[in-house]
Protein backbone atom coordinates (compact mmCIF):
# COMPACT_ATOMS: atom_id res chain seq x y z
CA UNK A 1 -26.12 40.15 29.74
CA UNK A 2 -27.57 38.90 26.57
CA UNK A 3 -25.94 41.97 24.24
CA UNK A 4 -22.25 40.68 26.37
CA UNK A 5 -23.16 37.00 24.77
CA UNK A 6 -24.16 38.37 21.50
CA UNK A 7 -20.66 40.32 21.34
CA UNK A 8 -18.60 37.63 22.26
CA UNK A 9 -20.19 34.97 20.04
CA UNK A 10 -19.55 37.90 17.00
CA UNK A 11 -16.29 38.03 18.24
CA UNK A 12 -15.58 34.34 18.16
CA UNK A 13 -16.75 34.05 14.31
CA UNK A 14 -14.55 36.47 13.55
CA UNK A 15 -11.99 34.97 14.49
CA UNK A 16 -12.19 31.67 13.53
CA UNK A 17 -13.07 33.74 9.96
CA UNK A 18 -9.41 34.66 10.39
CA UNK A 19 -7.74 31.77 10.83
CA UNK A 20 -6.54 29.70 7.73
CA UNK A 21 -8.44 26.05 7.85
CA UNK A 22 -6.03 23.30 7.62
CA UNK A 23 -6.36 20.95 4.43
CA UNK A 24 -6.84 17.36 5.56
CA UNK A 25 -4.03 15.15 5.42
CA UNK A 26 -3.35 13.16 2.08
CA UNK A 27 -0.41 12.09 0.34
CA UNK A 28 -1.58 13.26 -3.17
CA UNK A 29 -3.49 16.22 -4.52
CA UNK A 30 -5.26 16.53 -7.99
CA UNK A 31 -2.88 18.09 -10.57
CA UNK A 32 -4.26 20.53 -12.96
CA UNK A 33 -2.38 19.23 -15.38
CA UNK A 34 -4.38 15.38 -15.60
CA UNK A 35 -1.21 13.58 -14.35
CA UNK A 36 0.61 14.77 -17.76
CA UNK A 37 4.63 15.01 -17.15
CA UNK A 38 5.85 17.98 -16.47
CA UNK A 39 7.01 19.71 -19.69
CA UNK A 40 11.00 19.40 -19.91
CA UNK A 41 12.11 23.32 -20.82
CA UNK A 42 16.03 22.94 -21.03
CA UNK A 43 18.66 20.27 -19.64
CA UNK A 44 22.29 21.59 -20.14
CA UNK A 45 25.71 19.37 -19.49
CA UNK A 46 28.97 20.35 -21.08
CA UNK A 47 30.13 16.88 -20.88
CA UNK A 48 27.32 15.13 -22.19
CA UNK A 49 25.19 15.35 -25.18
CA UNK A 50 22.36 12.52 -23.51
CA UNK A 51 18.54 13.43 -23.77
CA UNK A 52 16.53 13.61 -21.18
CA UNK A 53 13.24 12.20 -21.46
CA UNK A 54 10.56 12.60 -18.89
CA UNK A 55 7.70 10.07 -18.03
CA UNK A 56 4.30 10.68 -15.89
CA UNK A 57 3.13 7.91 -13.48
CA UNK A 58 -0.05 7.48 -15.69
CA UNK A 59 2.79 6.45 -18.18
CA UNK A 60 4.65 3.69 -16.53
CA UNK A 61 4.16 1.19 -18.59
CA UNK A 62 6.15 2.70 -21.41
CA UNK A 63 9.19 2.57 -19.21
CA UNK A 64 11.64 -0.60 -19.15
CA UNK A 65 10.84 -3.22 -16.23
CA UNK A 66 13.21 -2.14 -13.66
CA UNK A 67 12.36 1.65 -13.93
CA UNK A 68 8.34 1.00 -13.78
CA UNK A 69 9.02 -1.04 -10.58
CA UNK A 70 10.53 1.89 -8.70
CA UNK A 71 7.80 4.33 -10.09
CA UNK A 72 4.96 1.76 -8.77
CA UNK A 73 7.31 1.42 -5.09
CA UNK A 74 7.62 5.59 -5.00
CA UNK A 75 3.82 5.45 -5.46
CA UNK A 76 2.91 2.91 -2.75
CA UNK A 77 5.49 4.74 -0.64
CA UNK A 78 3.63 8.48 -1.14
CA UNK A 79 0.42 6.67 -0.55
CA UNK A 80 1.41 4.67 2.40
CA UNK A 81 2.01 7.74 4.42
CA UNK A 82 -0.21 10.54 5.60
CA UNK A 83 2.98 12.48 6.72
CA UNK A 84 5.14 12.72 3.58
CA UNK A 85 8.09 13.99 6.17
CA UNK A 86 8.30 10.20 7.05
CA UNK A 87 9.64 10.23 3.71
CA UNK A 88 12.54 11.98 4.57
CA UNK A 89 13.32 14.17 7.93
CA UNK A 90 14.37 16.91 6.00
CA UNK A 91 10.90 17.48 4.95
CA UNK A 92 9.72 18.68 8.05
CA UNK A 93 12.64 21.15 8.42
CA UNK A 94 11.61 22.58 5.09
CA UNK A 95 7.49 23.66 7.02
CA UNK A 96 8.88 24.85 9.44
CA UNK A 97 11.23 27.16 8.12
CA UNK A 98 8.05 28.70 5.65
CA UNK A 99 5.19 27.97 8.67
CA UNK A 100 3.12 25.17 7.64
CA UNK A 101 2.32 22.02 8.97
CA UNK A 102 3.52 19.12 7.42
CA UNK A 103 0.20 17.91 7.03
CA UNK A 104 -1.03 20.06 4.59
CA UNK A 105 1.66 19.20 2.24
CA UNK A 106 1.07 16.45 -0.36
CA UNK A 107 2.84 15.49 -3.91
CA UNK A 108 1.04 17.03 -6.90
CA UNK A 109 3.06 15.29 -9.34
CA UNK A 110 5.03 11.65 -10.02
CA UNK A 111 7.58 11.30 -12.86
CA UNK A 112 10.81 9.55 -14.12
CA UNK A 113 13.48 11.18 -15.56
CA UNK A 114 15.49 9.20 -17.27
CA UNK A 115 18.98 9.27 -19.79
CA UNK A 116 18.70 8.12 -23.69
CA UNK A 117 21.71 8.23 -26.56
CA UNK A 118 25.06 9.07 -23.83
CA UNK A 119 27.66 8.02 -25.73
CA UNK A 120 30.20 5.99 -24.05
CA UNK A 121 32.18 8.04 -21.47
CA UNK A 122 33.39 8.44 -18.33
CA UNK A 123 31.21 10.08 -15.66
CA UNK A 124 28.70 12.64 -17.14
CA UNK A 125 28.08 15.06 -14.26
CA UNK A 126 25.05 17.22 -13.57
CA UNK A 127 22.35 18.38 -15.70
CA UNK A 128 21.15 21.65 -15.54
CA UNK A 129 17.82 20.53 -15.73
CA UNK A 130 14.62 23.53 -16.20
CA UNK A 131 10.97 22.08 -16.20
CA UNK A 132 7.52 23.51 -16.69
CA UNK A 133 4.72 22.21 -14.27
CA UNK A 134 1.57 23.60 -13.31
CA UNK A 135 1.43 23.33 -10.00
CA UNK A 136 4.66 25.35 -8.88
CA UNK A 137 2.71 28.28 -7.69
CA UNK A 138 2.47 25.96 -4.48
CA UNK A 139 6.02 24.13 -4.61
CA UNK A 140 7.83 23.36 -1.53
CA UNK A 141 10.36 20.95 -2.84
CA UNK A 142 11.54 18.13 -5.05
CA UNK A 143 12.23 14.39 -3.86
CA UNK A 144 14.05 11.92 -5.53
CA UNK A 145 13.45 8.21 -5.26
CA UNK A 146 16.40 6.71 -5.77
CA UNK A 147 17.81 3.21 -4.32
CA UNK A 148 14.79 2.63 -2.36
CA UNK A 149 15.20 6.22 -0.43
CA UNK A 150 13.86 8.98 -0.61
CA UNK A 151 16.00 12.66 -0.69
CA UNK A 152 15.06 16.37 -0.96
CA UNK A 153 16.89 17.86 -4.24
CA UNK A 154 18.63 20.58 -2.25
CA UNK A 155 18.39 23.84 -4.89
CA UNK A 156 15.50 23.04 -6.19
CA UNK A 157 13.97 26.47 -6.72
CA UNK A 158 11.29 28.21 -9.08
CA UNK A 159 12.59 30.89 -11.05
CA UNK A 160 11.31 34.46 -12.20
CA UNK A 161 9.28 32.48 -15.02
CA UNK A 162 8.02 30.03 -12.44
CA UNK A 163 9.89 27.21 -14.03
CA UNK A 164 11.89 24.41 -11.75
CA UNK A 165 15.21 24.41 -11.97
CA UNK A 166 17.54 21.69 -10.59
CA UNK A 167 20.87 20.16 -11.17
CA UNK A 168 21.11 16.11 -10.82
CA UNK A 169 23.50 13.11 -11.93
CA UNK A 170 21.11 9.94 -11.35
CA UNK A 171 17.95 9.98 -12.39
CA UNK A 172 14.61 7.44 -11.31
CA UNK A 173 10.97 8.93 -10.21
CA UNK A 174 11.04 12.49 -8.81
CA UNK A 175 8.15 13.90 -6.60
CA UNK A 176 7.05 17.77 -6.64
CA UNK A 177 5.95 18.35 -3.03
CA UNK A 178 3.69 21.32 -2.54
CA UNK A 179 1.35 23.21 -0.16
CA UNK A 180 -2.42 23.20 -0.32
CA UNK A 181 -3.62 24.99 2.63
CA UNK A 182 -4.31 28.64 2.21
CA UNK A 183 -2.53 30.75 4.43
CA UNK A 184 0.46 32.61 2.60
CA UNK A 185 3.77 30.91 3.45
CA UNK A 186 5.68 32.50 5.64
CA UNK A 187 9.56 32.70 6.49
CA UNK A 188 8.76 33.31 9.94
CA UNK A 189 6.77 30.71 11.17
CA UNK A 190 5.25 32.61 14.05
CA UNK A 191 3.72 35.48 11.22
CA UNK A 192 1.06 33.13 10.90
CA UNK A 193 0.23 33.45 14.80
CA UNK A 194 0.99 36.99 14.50
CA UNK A 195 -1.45 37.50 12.00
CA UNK A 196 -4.49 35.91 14.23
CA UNK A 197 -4.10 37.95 17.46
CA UNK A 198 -3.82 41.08 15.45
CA UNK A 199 -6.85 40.13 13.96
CA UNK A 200 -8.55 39.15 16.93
CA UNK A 201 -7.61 41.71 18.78
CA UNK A 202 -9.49 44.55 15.56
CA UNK A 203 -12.16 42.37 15.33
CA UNK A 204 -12.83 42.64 19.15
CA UNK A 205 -12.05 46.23 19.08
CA UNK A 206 -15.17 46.77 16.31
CA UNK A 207 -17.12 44.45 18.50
CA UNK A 208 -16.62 46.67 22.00
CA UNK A 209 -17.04 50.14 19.52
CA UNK A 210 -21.00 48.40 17.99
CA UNK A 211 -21.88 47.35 21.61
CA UNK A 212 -21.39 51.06 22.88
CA UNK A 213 -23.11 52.15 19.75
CA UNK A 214 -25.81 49.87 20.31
CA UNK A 215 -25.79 51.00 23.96
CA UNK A 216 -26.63 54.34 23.46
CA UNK A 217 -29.42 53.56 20.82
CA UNK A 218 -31.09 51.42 23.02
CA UNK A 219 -31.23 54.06 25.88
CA UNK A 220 -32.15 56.95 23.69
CA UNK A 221 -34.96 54.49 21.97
CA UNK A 222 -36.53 53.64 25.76
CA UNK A 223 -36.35 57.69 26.40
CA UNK A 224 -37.92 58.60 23.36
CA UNK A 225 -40.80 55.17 24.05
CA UNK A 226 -41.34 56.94 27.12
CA UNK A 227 -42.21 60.43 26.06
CA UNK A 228 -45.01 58.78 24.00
CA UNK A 229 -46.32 56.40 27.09
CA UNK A 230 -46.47 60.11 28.49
């Protein structure tokens, strides 16, 4: 009875050794880069020769009084929330798809992007805009604040040098969303699942194949104790 207890107690911290721990909910996580900007690689337009000038949050201040004041309401608004797909719906549609709860997404980064020296002309169209931030390993996706809403930048998407790429018209604070569990991200969000009963299921295996072992140890040990009692 007691090796059946030991087994299944083994058995038990194995698996909870094999399932990913959840990160606790927050709305921001510590950037490796110390809050800097992200670093602005290339912004293309054919129809405009504007520059693009990006601004961290630690940075507000530099910015003119209307475009600090949304900055300082996209903060209180990633703060307010432990669920950033209150935010916007579409958020939640985006863990599911890759197999992650919602709460262990958060915003590593919070920065304006703003439009200097465009010469006066009609509408400009989209940048092709290509930025350089530290914590894309993670990404999940880019918000925009804009109008007192917030919307997922649909294309947003890292490329082969792990830069973010993007193409946008109106520019105010932008939010990099990303993942800090530790489970791979998945397509499939039932891999994840998969994953733990396959692993369950060895680690039990190993667990029945040491108690048989053990089994026959322990019987050969009380033959050979009582050839010596003899």
């Amino acid at each position: 009875m007691k090796k059946i207890m030991m087994l299944c107690m083994v058995c038990l911290m194995m698996v909870s050794l094999c399932i990913p721990s959840v990160a606790a909910a927050g709305s921001f996580v510590a950037s490796p880069s110390a809050n800097q900007a992200p670093e602005l690689i290339e912004a293309e337009n054919d129809k405009c020769e504007a520059e693009i000038v990006i601004t961290a949050y630690v940075n507000r201040n530099q910015l003119p009084g209307d475009k600090r004041q949304a900055m300082e309401a996209a903060y209180a608004d990633i703060v307010g929330t432990a669920d950033l797909s209150s935010l916007n719906g579409a958020i939640g549609d985006i863990t599911k798809k890759i197999g992650v709860d919602v709460s262990e997404l958060a915003v590593s980064d919070l920065f304006d992007i703003s439009m200097t020296e465009c010469a006066s002309h009609g509408e400009h169209g989209e940048f092709d805009i290509t930025l350089k931030a530290e914590t894309l390993g993670n990404f999940v996706c880019l918000l925009h604040y804009y109008n007192g809403e917030w919307n997922v930048i649909e294309g947003a998407d890292i490329t082969d040098e792990n830069y973010l790429q993007f193409s946008q018209d109106t520019f105010s604070p932008f939010a990099i969303v990303v993942y800090t569990g530790e489970q791979d991200i998945q397509e499939d969000e039932n891999a994840s699942l998969v994953g733990v009963i396959v692993a369950s299921a060895s680690t039990a295996g190993v667990g029945i194949y040491l108690g048989v072992k053990f089994d026959v140890f322990t019987k050969a040990a009380a033959k050979v104790a009582k050839v010596f009692k003899k």
